[in-house]
C-alpha atoms as a PDB file:
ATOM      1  CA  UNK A   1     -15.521 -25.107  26.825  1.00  0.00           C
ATOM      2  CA  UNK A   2     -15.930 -22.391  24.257  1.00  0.00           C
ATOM      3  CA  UNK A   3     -18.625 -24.190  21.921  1.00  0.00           C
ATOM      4  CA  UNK A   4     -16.612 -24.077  19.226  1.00  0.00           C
ATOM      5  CA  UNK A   5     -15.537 -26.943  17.133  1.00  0.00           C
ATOM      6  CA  UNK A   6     -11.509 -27.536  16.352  1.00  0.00           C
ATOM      7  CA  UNK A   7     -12.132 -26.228  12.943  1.00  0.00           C
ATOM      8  CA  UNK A   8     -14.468 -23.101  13.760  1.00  0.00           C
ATOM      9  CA  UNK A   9     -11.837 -22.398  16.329  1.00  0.00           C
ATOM     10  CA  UNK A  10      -9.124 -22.351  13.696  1.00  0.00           C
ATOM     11  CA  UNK A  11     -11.345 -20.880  11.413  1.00  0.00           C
ATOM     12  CA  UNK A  12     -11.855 -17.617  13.925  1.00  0.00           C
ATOM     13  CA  UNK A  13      -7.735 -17.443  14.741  1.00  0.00           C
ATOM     14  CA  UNK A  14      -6.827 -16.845  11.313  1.00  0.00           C
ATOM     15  CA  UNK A  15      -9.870 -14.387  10.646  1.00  0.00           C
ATOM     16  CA  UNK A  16      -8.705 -12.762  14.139  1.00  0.00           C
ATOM     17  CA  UNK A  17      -5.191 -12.410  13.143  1.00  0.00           C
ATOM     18  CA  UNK A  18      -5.347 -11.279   8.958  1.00  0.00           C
ATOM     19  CA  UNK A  19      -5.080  -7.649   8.605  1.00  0.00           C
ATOM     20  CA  UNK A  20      -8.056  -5.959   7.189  1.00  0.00           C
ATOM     21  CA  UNK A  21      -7.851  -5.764   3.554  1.00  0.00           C
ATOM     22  CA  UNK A  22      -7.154  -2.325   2.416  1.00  0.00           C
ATOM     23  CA  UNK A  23      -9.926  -0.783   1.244  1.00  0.00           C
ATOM     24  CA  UNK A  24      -9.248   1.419  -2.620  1.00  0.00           C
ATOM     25  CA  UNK A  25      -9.789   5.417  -2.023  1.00  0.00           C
ATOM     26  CA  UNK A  26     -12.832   6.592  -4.399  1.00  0.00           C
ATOM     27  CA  UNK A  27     -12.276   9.843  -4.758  1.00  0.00           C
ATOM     28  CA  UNK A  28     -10.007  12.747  -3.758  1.00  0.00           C
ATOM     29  CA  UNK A  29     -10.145  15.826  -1.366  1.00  0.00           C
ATOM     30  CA  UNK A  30      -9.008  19.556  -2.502  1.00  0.00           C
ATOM     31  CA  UNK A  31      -5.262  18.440  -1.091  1.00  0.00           C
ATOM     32  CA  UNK A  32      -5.243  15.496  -3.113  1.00  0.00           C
ATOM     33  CA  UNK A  33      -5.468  13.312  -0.717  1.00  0.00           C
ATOM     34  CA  UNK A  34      -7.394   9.833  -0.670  1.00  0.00           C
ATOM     35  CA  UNK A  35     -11.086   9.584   0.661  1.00  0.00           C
ATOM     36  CA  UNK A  36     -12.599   6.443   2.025  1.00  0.00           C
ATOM     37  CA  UNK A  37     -16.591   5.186   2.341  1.00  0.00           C
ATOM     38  CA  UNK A  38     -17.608   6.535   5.432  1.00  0.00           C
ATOM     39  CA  UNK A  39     -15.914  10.160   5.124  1.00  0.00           C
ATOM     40  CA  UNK A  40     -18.279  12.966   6.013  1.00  0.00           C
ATOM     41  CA  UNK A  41     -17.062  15.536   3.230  1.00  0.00           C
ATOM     42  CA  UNK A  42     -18.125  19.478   2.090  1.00  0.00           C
ATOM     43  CA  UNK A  43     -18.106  19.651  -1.879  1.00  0.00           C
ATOM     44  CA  UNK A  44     -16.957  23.190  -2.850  1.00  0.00           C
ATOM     45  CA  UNK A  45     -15.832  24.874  -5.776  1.00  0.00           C
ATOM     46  CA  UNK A  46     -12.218  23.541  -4.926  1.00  0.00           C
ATOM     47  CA  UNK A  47     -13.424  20.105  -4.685  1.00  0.00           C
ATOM     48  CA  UNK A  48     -14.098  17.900  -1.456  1.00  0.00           C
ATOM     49  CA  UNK A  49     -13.123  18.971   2.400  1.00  0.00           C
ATOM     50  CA  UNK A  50     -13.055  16.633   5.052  1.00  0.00           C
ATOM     51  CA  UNK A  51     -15.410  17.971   8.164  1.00  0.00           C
ATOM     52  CA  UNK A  52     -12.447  17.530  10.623  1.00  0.00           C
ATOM     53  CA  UNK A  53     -10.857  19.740   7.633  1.00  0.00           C
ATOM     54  CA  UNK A  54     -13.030  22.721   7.426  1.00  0.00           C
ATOM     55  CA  UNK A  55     -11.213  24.999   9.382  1.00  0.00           C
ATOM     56  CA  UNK A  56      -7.489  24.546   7.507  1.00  0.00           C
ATOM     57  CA  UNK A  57      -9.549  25.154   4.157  1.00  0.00           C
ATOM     58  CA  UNK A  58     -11.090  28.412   5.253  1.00  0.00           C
ATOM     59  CA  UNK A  59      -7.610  29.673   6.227  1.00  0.00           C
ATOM     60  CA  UNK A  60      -6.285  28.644   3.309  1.00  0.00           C
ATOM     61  CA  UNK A  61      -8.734  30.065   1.045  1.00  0.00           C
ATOM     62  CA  UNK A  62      -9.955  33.360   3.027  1.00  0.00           C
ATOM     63  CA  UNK A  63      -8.537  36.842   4.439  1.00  0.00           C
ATOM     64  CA  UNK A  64      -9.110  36.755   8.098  1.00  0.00           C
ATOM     65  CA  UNK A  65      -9.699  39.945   9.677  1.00  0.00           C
ATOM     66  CA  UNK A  66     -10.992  41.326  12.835  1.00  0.00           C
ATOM     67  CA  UNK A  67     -13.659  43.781  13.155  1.00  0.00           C
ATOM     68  CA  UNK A  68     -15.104  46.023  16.166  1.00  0.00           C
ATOM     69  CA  UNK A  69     -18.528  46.696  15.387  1.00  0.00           C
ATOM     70  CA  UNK A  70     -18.976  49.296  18.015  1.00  0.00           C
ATOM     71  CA  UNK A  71     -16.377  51.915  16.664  1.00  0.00           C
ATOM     72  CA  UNK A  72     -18.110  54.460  16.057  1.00  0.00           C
ATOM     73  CA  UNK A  73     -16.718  56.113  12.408  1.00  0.00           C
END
């Protein structure tokens, strides 16, 4: 016995099977694409960057260059 009446039961399977409803983006990162509540975001001069993002901005937006501080000039 689950404890559940014939109508809570019914009730439950077609909350369990609906899809979630799709939630409207409320703003936009600095690729244009949609962000959701809930995304952990960087605001820069470009606009927003996703944390999981971070590292494709900086290569996008600066010169990498290796350097050997002990050469000796």
């Amino acid at each position: 016995m689950s404890g559940f009446t014939a109508k809570e039961a019914a009730a439950y399977d077609r909350w369990k099977t609906q899809p979630p409803e799709e939630t409207a983006p409320i703003a936009y990162d600095w690729q244009e694409a949609p962000l959701y509540p809930g995304d952990l975001c960087y605001i820069t001069e470009d606009g927003y960057v996703l944390e999981d993002e971070t590292k494709a901005y900086m290569d996008a937006v600066f010169r990498k260059e290796e350097i050997n501080v002990w050469e000796e000039k």
